[in-house]
N, C-alpha and C. Protein backbone atom coordinates (compact mmCIF):
# COMPACT_ATOMS: atom_id res chain seq x y z
N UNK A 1 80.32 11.38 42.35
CA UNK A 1 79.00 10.82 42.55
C UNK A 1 78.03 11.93 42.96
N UNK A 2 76.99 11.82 42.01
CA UNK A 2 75.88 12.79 42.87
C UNK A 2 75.57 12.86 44.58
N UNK A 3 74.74 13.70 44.74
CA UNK A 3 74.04 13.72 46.16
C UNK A 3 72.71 12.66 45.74
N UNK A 4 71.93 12.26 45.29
CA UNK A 4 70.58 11.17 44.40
C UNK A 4 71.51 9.27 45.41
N UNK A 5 72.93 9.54 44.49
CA UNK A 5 73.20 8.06 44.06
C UNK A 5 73.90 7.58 45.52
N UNK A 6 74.59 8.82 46.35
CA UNK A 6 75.10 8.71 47.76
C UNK A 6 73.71 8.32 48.68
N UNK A 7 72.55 9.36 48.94
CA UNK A 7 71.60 8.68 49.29
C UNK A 7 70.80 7.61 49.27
N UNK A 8 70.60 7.28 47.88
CA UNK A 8 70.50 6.19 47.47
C UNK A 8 70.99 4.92 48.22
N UNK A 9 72.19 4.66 47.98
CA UNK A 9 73.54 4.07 48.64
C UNK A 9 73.13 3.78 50.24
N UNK A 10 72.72 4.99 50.65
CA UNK A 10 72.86 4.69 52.27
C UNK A 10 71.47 4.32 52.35
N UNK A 11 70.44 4.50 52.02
CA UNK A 11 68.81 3.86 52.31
C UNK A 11 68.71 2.28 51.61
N UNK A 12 69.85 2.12 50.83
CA UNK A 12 70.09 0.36 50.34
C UNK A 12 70.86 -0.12 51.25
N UNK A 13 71.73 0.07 52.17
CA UNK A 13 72.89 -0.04 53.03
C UNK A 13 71.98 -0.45 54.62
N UNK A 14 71.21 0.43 54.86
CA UNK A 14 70.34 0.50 56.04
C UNK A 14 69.05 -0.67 55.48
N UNK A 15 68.75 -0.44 54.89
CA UNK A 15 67.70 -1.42 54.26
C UNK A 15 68.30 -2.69 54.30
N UNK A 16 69.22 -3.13 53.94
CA UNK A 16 70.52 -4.78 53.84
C UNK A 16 70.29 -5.01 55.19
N UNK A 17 70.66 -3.84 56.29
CA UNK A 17 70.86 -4.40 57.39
C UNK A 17 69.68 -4.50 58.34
N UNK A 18 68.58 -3.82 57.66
CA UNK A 18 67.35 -4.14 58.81
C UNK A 18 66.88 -5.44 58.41
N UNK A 19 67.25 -5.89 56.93
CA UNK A 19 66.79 -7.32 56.60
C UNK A 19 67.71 -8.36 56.82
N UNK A 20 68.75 -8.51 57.55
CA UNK A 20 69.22 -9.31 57.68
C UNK A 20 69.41 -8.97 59.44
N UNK A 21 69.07 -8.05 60.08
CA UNK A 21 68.40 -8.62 61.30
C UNK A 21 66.94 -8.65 61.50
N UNK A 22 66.38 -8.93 60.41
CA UNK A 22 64.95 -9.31 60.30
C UNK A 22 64.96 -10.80 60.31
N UNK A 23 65.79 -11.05 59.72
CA UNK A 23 66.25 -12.94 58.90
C UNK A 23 67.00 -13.46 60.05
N UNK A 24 67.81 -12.48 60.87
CA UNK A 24 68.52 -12.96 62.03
C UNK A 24 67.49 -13.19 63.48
N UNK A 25 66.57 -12.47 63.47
CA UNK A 25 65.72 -13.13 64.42
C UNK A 25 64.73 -13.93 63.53
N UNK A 26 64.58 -14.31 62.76
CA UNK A 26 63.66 -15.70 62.03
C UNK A 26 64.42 -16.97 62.81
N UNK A 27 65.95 -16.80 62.67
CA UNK A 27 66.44 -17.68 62.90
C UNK A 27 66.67 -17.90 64.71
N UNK A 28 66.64 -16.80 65.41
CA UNK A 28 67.38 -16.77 66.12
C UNK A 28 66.35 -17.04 67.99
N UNK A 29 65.24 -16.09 67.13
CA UNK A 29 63.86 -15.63 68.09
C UNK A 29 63.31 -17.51 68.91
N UNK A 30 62.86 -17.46 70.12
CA UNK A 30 61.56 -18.53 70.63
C UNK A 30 60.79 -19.38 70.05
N UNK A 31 59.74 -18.17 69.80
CA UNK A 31 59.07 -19.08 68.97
C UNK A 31 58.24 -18.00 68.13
N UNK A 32 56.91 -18.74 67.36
CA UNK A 32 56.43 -18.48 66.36
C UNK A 32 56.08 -16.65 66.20
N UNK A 33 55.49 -16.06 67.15
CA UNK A 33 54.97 -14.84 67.29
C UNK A 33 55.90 -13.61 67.51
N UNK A 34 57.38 -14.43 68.38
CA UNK A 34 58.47 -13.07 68.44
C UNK A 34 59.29 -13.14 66.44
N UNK A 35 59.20 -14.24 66.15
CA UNK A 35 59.36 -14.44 65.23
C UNK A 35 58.80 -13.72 63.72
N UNK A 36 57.46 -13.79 64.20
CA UNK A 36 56.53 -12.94 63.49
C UNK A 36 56.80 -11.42 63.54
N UNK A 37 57.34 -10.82 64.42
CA UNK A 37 57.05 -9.51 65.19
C UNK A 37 58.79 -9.20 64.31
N UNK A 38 59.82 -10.39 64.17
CA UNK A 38 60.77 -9.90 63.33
C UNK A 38 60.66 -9.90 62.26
N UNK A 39 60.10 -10.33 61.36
CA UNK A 39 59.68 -10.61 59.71
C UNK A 39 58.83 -9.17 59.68
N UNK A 40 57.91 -9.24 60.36
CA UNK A 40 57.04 -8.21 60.33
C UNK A 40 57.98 -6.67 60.35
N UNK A 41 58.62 -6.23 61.42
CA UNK A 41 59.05 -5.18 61.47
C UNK A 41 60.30 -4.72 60.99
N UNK A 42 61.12 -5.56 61.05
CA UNK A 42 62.82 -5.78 60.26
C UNK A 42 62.33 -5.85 59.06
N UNK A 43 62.24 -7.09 58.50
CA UNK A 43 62.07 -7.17 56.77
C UNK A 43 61.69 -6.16 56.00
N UNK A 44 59.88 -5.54 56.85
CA UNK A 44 59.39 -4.78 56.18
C UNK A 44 59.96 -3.12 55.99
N UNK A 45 60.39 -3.39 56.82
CA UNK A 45 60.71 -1.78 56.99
C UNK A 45 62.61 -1.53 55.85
N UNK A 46 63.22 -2.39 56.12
CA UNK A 46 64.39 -3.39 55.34
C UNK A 46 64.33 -2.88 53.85
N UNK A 47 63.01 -3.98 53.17
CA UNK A 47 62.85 -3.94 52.16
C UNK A 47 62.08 -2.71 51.72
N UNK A 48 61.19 -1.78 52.31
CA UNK A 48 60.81 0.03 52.06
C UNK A 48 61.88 0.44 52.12
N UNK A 49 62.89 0.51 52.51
CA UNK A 49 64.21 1.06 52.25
C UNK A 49 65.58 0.97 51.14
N UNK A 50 65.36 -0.22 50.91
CA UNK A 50 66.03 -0.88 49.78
C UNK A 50 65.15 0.05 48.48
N UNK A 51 63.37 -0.47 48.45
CA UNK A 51 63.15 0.43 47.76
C UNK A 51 62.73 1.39 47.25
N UNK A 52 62.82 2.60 48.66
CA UNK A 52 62.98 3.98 48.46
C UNK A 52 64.46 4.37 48.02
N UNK A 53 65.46 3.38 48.66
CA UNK A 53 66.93 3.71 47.51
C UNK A 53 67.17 4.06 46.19
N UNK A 54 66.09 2.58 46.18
CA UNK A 54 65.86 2.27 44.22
C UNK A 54 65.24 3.54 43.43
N UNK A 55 64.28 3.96 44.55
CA UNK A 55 63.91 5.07 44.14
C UNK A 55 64.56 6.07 43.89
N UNK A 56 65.01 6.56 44.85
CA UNK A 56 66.34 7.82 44.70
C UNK A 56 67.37 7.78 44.06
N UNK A 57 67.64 6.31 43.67
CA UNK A 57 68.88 6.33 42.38
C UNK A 57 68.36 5.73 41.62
N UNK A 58 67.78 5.72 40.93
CA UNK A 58 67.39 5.89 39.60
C UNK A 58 67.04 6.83 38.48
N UNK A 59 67.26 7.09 37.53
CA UNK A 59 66.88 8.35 36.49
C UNK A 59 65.64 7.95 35.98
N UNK A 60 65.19 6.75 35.96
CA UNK A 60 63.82 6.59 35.17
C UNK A 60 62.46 6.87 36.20
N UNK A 61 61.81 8.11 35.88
CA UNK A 61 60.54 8.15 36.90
C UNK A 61 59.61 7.12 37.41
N UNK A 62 59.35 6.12 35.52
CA UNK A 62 58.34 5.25 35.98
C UNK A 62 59.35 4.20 37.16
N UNK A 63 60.70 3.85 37.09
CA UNK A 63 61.20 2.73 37.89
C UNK A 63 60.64 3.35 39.34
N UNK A 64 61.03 4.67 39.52
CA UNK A 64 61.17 5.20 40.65
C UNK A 64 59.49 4.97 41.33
N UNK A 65 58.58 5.70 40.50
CA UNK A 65 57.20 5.53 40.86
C UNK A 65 57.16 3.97 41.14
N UNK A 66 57.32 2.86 40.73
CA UNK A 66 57.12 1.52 40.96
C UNK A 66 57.50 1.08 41.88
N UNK A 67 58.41 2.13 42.13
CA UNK A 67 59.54 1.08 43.54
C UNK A 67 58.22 1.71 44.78
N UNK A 68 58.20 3.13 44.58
CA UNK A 68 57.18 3.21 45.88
C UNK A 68 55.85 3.01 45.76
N UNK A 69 55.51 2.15 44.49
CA UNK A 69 53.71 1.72 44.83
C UNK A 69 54.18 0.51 45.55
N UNK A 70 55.44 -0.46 45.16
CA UNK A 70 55.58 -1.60 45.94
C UNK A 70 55.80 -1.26 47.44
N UNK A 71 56.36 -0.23 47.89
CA UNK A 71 56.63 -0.21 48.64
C UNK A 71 55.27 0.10 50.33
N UNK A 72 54.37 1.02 49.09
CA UNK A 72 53.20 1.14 49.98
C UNK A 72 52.50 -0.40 49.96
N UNK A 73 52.52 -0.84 49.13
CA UNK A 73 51.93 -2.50 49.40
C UNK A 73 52.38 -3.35 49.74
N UNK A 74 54.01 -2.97 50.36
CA UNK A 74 54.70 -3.76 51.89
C UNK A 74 53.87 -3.49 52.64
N UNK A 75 54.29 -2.02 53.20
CA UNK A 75 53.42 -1.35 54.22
C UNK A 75 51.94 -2.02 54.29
N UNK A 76 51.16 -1.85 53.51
CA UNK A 76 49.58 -2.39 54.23
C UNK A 76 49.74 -3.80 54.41
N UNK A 77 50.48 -4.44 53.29
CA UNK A 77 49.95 -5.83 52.97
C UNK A 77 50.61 -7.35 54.50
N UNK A 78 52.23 -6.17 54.33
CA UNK A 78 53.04 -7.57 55.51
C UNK A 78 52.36 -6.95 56.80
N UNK A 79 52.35 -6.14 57.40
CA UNK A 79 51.45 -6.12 59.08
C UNK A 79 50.37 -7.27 59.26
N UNK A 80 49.39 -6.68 58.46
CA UNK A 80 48.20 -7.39 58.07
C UNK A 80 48.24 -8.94 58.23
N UNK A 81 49.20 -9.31 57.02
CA UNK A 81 49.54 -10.76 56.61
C UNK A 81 50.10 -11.31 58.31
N UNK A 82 51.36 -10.77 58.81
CA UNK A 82 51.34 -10.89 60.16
C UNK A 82 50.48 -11.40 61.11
N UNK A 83 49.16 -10.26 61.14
CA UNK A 83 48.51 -10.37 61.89
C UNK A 83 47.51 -11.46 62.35
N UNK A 84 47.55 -11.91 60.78
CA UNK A 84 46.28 -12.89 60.30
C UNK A 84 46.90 -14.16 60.53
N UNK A 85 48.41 -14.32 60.78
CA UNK A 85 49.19 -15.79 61.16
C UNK A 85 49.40 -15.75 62.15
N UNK A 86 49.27 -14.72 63.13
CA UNK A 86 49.39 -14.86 64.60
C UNK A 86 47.96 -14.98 65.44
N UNK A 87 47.25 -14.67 64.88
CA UNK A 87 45.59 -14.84 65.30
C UNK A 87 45.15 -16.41 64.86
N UNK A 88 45.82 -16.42 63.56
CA UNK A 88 45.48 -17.92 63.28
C UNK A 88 46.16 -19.06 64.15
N UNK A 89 47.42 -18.62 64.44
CA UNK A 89 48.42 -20.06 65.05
C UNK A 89 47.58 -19.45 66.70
N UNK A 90 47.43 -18.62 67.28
CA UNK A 90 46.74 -18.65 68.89
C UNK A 90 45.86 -19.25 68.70
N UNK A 91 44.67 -19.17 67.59
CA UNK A 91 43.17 -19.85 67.34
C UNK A 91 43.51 -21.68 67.52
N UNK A 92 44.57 -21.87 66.96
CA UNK A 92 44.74 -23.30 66.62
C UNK A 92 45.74 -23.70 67.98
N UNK A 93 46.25 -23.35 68.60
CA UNK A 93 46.63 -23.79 69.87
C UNK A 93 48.15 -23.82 70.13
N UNK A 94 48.86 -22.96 68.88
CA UNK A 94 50.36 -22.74 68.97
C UNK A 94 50.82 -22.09 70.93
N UNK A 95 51.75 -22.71 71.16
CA UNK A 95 51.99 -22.09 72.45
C UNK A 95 53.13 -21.28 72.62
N UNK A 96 52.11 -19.73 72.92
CA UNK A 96 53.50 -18.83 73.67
C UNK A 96 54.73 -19.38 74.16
N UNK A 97 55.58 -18.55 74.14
CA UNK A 97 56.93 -19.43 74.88
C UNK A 97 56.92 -19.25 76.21
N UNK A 98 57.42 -20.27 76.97
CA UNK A 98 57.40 -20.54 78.22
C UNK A 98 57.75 -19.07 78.90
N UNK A 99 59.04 -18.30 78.71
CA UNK A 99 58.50 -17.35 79.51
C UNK A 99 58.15 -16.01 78.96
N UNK A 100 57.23 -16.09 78.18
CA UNK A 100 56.83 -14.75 77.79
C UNK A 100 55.67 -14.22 79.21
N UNK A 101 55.88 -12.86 79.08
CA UNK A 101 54.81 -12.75 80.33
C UNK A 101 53.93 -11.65 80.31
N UNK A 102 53.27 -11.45 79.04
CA UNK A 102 52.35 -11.22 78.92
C UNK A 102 51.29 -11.92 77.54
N UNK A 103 50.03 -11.67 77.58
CA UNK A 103 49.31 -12.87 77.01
C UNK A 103 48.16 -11.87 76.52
N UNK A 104 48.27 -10.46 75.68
CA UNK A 104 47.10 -9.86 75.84
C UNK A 104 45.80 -10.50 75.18
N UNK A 105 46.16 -11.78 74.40
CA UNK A 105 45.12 -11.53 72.79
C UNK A 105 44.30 -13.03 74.26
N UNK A 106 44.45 -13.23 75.13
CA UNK A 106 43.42 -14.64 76.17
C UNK A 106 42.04 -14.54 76.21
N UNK A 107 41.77 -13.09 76.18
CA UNK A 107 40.46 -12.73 76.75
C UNK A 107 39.64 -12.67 75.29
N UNK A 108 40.38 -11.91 74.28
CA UNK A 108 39.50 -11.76 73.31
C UNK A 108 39.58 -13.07 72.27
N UNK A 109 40.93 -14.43 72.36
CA UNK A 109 40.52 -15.53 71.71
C UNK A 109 39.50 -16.31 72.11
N UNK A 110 38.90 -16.26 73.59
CA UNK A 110 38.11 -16.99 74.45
C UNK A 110 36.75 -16.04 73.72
N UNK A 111 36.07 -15.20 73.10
CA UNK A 111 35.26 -14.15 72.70
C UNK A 111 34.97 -14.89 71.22
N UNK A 112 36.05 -14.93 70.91
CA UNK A 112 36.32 -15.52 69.44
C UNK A 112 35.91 -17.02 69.12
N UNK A 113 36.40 -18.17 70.16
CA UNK A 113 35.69 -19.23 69.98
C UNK A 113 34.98 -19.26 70.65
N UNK A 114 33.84 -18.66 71.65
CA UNK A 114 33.03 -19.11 71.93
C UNK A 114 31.78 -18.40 71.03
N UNK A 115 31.94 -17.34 69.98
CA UNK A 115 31.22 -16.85 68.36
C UNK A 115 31.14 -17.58 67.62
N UNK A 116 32.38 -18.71 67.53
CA UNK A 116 31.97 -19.44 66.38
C UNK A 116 31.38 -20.86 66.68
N UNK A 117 31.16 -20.70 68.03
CA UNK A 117 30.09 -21.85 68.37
C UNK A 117 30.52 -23.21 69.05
N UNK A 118 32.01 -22.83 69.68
CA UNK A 118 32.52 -23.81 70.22
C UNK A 118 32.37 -23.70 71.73
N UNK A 119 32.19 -24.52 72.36
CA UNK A 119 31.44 -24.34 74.02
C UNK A 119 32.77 -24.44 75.00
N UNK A 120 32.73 -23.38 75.78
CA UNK A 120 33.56 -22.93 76.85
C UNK A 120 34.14 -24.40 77.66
């Protein structure tokens, strides 16, 4: 086996397993936001690995180039997407878990609805 298809091998290997303890705290996590924080950082990082593998073992350039435009549009797109379901479920009144103990986003959701015109 080449040195390409061994590397390969091990960035698909590491990638399997950051996504399936990405999927293991979906299942496993409180509630909605530690939850988020595993999809978000396991999966994504999981699946850039799986395919930068794809990348490195493969002989075809264009496969290889494809695997890492997808891969930069993990990167921007799942944080983001994240971010925008955890701002949304605090906006709408999802509740932290009982003992989480810190609460940074209080001050600036209270900023947030009282902009869009809802009274303190």
């Amino acid at each position: 086996m080449s040195s390409n298809v061994i590397i390969g091998h091990i960035l698909i290997s590491v990638g399997a397993a950051f996504d399936f303890f990405g999927c293991l705290g979906l299942l496993r996590l409180p509630d909605v936001y530690s939850r988020l924080q595993a999809a978000t950082k396991c999966v994504t990082m999981g699946t850039m690995m799986i395919l930068f593998g794809t990348a490195v073992m493969t002989a075809s350039p264009w496969i290889a180039m494809k695997a890492i435009i997808c891969a930069i549009f993990i990167a921007m797109t799942s944080p983001t997407a994240a971010d925008a379901l955890a701002r949304g479920s605090y906006l709408n009144g999802v509740r932290l878990w009982d003992k989480s103990v810190v609460n940074a986003f209080k001050e600036r959701a209270e900023e947030i609805k009282y902009e869009s015109g809802e009274e303190k």
